[in-house]
PDB file of N, CA and C in Angstrom:
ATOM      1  N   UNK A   1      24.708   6.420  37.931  1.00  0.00           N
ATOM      2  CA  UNK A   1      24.018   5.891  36.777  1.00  0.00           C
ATOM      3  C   UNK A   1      23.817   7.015  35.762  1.00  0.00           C
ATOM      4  N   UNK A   2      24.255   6.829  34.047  1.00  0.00           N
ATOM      5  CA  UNK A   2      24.367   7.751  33.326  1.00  0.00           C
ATOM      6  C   UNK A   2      22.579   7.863  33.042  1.00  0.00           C
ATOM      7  N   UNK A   3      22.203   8.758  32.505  1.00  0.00           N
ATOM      8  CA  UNK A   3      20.985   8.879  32.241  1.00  0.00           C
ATOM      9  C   UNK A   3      21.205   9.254  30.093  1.00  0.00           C
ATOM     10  N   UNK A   4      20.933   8.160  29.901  1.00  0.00           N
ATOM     11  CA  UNK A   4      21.019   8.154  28.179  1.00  0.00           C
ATOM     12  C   UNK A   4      19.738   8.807  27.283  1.00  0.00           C
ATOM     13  N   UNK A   5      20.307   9.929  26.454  1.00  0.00           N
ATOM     14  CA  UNK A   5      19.412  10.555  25.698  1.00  0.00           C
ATOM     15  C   UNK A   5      18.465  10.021  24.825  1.00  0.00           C
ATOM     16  N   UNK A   6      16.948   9.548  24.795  1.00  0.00           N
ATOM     17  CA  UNK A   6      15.803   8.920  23.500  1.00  0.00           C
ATOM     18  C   UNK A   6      15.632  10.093  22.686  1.00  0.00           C
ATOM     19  N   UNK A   7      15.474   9.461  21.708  1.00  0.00           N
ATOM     20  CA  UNK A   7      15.197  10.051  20.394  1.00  0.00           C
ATOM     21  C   UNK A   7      13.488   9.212  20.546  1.00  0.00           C
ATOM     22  N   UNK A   8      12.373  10.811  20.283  1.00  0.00           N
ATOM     23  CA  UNK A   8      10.908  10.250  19.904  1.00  0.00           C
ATOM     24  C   UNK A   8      10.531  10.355  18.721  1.00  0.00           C
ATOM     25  N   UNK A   9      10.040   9.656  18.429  1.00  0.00           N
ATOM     26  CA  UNK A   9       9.322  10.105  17.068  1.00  0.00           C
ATOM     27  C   UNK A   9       7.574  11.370  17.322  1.00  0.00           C
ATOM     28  N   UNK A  10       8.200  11.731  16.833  1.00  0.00           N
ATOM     29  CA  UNK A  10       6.902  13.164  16.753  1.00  0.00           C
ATOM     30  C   UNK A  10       5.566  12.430  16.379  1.00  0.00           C
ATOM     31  N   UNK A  11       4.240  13.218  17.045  1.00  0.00           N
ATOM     32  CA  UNK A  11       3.321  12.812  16.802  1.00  0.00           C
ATOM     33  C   UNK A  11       2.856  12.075  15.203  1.00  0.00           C
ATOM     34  N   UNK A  12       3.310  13.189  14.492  1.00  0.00           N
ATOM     35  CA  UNK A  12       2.901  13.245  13.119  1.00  0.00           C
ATOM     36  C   UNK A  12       3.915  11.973  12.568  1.00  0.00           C
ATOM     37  N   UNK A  13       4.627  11.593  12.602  1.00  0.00           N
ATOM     38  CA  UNK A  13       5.553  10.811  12.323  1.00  0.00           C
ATOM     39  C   UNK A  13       4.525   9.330  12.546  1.00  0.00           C
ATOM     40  N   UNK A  14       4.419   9.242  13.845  1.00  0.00           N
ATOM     41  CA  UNK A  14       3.910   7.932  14.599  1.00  0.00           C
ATOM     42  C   UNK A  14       2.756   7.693  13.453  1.00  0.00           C
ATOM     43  N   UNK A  15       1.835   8.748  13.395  1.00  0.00           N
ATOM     44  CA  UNK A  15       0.564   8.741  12.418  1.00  0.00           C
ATOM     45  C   UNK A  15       0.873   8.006  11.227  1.00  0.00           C
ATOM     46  N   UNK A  16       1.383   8.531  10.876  1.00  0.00           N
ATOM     47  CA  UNK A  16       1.942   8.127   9.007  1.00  0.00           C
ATOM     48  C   UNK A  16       2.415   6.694   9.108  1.00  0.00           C
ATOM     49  N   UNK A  17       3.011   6.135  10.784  1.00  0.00           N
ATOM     50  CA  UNK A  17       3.668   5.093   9.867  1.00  0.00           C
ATOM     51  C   UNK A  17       2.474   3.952  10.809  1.00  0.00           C
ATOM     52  N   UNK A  18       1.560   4.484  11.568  1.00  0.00           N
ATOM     53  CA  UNK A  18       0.585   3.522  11.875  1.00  0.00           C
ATOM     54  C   UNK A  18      -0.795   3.523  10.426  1.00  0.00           C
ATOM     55  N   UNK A  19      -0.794   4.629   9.400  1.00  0.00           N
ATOM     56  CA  UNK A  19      -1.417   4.835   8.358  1.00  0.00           C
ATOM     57  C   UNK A  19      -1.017   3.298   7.385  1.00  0.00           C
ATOM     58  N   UNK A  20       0.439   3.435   7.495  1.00  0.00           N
ATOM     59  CA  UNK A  20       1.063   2.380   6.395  1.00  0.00           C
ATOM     60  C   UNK A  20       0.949   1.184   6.892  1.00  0.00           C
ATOM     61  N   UNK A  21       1.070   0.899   8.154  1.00  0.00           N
ATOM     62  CA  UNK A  21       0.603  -0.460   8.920  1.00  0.00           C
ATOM     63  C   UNK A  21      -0.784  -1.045   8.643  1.00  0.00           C
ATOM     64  N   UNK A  22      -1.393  -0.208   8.684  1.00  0.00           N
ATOM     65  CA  UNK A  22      -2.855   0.033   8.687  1.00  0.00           C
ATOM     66  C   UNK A  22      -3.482  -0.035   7.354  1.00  0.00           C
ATOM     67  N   UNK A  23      -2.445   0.264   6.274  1.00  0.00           N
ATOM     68  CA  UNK A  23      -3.215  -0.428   4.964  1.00  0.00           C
ATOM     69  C   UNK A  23      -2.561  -1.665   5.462  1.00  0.00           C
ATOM     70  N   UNK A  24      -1.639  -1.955   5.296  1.00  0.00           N
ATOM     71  CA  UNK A  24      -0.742  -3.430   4.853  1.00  0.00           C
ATOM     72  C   UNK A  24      -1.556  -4.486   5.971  1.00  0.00           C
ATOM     73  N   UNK A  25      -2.227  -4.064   6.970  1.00  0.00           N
ATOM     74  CA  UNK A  25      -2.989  -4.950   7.712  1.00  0.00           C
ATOM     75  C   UNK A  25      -4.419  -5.416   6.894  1.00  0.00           C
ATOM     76  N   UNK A  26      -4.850  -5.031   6.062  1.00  0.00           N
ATOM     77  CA  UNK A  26      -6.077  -5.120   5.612  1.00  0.00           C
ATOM     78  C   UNK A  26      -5.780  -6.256   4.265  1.00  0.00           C
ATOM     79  N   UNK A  27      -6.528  -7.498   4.697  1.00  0.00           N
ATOM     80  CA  UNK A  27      -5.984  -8.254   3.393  1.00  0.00           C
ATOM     81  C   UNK A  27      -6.394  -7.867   2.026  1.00  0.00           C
ATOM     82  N   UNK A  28      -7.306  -7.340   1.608  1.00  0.00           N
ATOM     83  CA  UNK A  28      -7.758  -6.599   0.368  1.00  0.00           C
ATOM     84  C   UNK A  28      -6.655  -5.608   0.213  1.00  0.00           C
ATOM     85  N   UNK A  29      -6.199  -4.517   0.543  1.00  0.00           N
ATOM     86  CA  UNK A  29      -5.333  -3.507   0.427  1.00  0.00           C
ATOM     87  C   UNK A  29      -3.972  -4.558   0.410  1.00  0.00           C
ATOM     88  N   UNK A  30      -4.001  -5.644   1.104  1.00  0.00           N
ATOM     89  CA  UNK A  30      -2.560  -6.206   0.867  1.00  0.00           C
ATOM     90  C   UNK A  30      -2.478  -6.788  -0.488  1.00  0.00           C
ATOM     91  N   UNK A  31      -3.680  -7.483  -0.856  1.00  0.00           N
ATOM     92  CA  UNK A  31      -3.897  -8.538  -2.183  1.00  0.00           C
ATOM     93  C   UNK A  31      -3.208  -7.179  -3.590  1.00  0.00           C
ATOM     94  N   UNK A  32      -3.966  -5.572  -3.167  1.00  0.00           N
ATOM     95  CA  UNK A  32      -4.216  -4.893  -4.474  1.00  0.00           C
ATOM     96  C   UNK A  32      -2.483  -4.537  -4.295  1.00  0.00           C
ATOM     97  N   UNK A  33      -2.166  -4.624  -2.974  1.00  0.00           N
ATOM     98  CA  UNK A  33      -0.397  -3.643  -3.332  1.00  0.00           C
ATOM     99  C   UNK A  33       0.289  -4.372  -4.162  1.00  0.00           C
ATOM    100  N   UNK A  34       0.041  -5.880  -3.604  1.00  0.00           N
ATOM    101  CA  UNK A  34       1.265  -6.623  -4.320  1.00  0.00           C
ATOM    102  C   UNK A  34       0.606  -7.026  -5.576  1.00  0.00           C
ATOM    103  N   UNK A  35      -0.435  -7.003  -6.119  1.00  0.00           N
ATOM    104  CA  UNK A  35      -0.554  -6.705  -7.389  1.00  0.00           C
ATOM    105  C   UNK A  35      -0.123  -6.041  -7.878  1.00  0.00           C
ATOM    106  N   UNK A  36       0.132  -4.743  -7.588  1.00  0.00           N
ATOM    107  CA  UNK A  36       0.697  -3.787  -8.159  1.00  0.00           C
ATOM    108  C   UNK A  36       2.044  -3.356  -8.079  1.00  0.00           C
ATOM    109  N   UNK A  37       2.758  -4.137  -6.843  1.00  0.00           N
ATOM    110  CA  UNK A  37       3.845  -4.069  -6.791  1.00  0.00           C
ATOM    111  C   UNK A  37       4.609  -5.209  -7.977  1.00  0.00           C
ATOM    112  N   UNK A  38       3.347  -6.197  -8.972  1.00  0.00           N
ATOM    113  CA  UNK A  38       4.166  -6.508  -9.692  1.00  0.00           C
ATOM    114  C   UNK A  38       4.272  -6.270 -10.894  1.00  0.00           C
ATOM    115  N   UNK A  39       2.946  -5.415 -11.208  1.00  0.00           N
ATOM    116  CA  UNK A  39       2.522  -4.484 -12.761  1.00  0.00           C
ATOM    117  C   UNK A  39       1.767  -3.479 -12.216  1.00  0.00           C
ATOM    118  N   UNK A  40       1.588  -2.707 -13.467  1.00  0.00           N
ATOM    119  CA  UNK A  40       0.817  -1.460 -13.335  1.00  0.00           C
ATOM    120  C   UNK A  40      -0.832  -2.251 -13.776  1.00  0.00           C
ATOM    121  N   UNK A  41      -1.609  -1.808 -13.042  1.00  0.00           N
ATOM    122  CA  UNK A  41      -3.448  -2.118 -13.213  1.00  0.00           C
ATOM    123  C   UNK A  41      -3.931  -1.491 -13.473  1.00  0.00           C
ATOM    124  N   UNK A  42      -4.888  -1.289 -14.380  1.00  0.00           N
ATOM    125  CA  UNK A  42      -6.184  -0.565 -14.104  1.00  0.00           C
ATOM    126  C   UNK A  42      -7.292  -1.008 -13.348  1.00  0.00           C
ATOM    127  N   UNK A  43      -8.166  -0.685 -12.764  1.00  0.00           N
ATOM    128  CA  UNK A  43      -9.212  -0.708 -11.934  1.00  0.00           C
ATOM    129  C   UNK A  43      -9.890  -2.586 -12.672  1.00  0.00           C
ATOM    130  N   UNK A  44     -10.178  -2.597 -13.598  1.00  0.00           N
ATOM    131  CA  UNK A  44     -11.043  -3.804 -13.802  1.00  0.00           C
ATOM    132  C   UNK A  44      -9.908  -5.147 -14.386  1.00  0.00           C
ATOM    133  N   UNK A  45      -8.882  -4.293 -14.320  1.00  0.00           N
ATOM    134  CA  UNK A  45      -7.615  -5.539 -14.005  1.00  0.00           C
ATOM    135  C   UNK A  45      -7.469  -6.280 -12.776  1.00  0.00           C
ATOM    136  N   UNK A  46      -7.576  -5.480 -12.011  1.00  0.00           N
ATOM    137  CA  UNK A  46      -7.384  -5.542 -10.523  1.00  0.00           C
ATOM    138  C   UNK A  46      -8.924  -6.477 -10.044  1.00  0.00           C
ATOM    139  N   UNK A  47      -9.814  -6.260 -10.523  1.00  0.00           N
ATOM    140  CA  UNK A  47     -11.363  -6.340 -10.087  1.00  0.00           C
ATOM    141  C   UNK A  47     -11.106  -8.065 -10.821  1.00  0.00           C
ATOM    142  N   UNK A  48     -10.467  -7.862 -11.853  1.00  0.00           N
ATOM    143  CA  UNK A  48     -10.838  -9.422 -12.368  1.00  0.00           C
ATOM    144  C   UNK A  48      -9.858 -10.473 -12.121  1.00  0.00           C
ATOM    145  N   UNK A  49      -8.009  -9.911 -11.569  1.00  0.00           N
ATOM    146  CA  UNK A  49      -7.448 -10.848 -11.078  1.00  0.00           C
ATOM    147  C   UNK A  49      -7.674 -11.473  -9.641  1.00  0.00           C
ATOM    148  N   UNK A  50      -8.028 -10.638  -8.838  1.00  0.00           N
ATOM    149  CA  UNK A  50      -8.290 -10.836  -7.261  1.00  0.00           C
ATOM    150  C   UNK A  50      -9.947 -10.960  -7.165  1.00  0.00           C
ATOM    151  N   UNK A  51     -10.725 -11.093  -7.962  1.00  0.00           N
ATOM    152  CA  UNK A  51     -12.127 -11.555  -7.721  1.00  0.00           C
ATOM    153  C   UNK A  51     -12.860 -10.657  -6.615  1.00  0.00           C
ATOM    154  N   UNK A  52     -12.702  -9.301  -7.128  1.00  0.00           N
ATOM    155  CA  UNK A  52     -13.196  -8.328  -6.088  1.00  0.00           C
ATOM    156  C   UNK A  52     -14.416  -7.342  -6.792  1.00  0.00           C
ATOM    157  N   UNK A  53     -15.221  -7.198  -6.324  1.00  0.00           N
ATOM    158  CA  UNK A  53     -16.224  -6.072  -6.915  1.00  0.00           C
ATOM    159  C   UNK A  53     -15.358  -4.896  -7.197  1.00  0.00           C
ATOM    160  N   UNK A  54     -15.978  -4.071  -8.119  1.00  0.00           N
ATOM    161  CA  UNK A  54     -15.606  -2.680  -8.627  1.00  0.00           C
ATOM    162  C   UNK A  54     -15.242  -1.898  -7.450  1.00  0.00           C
ATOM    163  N   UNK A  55     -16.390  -1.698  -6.812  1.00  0.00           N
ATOM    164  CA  UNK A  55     -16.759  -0.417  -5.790  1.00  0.00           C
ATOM    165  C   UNK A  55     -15.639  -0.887  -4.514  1.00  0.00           C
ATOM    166  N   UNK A  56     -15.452  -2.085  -4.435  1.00  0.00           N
ATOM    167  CA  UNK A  56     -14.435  -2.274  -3.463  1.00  0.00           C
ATOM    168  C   UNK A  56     -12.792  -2.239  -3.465  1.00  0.00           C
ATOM    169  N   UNK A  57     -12.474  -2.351  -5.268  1.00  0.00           N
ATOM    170  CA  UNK A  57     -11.145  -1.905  -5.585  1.00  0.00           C
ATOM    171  C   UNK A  57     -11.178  -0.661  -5.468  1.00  0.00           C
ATOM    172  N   UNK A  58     -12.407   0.148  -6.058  1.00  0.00           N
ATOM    173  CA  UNK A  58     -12.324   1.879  -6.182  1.00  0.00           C
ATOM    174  C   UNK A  58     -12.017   2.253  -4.750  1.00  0.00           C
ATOM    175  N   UNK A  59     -13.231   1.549  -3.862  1.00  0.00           N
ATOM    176  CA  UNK A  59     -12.372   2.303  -1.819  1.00  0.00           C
ATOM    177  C   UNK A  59     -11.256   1.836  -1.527  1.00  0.00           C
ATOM    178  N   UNK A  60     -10.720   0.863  -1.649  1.00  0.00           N
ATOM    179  CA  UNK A  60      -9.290   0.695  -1.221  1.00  0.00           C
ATOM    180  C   UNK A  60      -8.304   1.512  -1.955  1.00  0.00           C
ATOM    181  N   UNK A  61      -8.353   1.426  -3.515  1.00  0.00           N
ATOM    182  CA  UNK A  61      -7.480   2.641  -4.263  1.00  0.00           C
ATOM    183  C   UNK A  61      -7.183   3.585  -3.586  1.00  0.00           C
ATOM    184  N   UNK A  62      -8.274   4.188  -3.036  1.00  0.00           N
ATOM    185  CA  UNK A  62      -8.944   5.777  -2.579  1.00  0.00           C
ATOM    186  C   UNK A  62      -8.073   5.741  -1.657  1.00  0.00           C
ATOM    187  N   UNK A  63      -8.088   4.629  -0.639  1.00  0.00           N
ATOM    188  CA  UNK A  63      -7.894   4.989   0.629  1.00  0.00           C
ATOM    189  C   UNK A  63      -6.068   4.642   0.769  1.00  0.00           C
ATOM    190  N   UNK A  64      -5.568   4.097  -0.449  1.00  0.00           N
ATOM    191  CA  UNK A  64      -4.349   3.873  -0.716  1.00  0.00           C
ATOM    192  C   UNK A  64      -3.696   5.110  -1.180  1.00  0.00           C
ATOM    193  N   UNK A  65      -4.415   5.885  -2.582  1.00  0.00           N
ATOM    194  CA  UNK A  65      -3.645   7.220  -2.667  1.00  0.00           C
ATOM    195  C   UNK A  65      -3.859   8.289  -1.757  1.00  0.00           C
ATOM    196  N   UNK A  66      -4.618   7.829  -1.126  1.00  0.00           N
ATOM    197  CA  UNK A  66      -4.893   9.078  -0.023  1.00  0.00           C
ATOM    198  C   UNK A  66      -3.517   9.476   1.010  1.00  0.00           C
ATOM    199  N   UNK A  67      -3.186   7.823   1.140  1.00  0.00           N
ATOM    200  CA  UNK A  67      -2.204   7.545   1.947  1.00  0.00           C
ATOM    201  C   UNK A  67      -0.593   7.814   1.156  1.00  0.00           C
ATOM    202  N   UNK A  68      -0.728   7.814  -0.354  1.00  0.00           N
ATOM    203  CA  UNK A  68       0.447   7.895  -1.100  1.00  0.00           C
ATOM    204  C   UNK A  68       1.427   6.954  -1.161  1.00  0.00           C
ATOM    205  N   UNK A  69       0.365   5.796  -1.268  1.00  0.00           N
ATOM    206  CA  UNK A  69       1.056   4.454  -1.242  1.00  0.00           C
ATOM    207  C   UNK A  69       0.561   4.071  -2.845  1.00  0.00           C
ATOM    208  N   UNK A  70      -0.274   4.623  -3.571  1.00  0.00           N
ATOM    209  CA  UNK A  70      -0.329   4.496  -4.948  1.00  0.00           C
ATOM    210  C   UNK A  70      -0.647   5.140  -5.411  1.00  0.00           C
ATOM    211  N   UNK A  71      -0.408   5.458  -6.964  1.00  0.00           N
ATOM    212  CA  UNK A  71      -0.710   6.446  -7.817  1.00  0.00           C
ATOM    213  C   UNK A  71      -1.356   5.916  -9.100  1.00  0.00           C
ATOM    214  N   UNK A  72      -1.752   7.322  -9.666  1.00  0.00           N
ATOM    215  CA  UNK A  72      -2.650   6.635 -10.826  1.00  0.00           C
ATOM    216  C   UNK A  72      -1.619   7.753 -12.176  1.00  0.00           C
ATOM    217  N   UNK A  73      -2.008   7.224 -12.889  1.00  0.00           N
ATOM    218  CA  UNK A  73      -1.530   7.589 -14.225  1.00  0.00           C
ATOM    219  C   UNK A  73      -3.097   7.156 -15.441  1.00  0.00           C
ATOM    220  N   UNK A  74      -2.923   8.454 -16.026  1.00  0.00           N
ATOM    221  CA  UNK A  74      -4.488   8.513 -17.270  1.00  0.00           C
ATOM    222  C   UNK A  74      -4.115   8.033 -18.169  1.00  0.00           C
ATOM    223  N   UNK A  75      -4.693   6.960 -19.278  1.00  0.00           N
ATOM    224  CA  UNK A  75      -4.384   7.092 -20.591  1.00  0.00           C
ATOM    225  C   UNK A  75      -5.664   6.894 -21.311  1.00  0.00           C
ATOM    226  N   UNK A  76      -5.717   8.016 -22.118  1.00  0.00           N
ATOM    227  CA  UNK A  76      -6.856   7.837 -22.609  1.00  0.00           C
ATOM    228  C   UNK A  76      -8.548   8.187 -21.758  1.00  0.00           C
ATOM    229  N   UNK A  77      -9.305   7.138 -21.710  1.00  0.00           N
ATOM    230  CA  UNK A  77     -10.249   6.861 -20.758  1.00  0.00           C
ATOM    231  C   UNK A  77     -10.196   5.678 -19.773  1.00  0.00           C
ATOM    232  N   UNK A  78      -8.724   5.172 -19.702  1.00  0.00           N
ATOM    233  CA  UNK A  78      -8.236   4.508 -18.505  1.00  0.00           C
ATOM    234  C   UNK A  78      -7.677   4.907 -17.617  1.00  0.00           C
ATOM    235  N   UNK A  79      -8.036   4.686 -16.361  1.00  0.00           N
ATOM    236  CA  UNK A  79      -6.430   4.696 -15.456  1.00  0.00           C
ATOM    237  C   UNK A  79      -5.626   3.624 -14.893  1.00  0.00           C
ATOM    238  N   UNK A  80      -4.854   3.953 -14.840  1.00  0.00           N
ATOM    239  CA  UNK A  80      -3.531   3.040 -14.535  1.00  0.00           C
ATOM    240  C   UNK A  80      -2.917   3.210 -13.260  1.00  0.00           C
ATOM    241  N   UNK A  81      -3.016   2.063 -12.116  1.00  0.00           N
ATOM    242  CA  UNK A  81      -2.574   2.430 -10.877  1.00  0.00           C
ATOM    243  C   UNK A  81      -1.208   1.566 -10.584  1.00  0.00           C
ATOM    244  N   UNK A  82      -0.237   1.998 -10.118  1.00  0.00           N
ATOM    245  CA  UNK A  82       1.091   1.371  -9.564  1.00  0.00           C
ATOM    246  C   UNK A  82       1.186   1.962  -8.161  1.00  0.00           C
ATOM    247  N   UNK A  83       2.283   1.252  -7.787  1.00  0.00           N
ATOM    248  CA  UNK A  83       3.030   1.550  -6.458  1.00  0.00           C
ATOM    249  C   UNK A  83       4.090   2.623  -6.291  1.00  0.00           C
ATOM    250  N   UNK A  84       3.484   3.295  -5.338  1.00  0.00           N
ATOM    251  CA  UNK A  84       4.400   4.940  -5.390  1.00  0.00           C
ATOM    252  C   UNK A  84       4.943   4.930  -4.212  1.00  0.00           C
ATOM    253  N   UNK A  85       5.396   4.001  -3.262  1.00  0.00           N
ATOM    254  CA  UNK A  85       6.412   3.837  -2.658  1.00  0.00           C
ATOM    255  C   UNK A  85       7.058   2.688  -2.342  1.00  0.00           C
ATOM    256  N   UNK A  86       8.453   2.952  -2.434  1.00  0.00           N
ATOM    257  CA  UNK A  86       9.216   1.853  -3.060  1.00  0.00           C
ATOM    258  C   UNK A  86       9.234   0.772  -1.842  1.00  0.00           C
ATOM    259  N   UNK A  87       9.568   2.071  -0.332  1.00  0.00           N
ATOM    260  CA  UNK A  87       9.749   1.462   0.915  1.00  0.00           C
ATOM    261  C   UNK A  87       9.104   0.420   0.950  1.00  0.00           C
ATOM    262  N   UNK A  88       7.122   0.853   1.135  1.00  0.00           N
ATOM    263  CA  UNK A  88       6.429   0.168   1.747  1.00  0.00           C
ATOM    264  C   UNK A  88       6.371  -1.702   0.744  1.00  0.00           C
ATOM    265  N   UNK A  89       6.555  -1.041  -0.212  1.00  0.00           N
ATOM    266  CA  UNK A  89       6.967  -2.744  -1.389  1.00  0.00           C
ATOM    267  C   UNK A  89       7.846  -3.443  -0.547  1.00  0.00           C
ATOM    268  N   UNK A  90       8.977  -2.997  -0.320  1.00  0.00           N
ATOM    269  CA  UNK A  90      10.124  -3.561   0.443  1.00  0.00           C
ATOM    270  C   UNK A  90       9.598  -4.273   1.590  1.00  0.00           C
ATOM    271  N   UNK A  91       8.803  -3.334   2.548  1.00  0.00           N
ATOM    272  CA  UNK A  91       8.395  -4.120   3.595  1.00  0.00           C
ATOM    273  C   UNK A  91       7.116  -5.246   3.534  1.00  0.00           C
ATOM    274  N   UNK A  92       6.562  -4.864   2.025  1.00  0.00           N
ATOM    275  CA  UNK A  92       5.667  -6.301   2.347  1.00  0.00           C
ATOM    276  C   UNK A  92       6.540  -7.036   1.571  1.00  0.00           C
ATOM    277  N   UNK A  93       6.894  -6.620   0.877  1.00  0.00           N
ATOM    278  CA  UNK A  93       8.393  -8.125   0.352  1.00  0.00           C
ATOM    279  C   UNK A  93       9.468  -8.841   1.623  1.00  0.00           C
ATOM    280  N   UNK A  94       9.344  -8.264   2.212  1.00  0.00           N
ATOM    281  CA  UNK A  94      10.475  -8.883   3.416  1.00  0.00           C
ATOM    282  C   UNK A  94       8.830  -9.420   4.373  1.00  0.00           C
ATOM    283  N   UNK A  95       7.792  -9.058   4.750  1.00  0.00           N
ATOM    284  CA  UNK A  95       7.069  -9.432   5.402  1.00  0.00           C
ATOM    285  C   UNK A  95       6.874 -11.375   4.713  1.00  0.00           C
ATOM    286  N   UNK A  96       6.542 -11.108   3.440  1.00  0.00           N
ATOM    287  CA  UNK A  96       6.466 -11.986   2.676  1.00  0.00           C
ATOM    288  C   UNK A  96       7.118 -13.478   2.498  1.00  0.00           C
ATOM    289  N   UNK A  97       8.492 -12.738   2.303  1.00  0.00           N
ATOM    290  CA  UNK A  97      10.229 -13.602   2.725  1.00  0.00           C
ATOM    291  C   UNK A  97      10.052 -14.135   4.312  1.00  0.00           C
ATOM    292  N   UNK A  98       9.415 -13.231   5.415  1.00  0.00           N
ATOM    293  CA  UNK A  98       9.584 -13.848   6.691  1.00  0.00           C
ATOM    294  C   UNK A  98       8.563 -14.781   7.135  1.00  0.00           C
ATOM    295  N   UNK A  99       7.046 -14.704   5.968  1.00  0.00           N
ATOM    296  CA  UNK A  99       6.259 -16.162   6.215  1.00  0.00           C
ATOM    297  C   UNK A  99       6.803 -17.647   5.368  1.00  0.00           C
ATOM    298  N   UNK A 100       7.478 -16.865   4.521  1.00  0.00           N
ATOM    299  CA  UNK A 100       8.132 -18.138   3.622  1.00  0.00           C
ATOM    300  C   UNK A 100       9.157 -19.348   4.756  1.00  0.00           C
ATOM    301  N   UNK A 101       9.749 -18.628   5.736  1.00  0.00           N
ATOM    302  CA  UNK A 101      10.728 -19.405   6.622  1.00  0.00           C
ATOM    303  C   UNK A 101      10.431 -20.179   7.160  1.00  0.00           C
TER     304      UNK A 101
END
């Protein structure tokens, strides 16, 4: 019996992609991605399409760029938040496509 070589994924690896699971599990963090995965928001854009308090778009933001799943851009005395990875769009777009079936 041959004994076949695994490939692991490294600790740090596993982390990051149970991080990205781990927003996309949270329905608030899911509601704000795909908002943003379909325009750019600012904070009381976001607060007034999804019917969410301030302070609760501001912790999920937080806990989204923390993760580098969104970014902000300044203009002025606004900010402007989009989606800064393309992947994780992809996978709630195909997550999306696979409740549609």
């Amino acid at each position: 019996m041959q004994v076949s070589e695994h490939t692991f994924l490294d600790s740090d690896k596993v982390e990051a992609i149970s991080q990205i699971f781990k927003a996309l599990a949270d329905p608030t963090r899911l509601k704000i991605l795909y908002l943003l995965s379909q325009e750019e928001c600012a904070v009381n854009h976001i607060v007034e399409v999804l019917d969410l308090s301030q302070s609760a778009v501001s912790h999920q933001l937080g806990f989204l760029r923390n993760i580098r799943l969104v970014k902000k851009r300044r203009e002025g005395t606004t900010v402007f938040y989009s989606c800064d990875d393309e992947h994780v769009v992809s996978l709630l777009h195909q997550a999306i496509n696979h409740c549609d079936h």
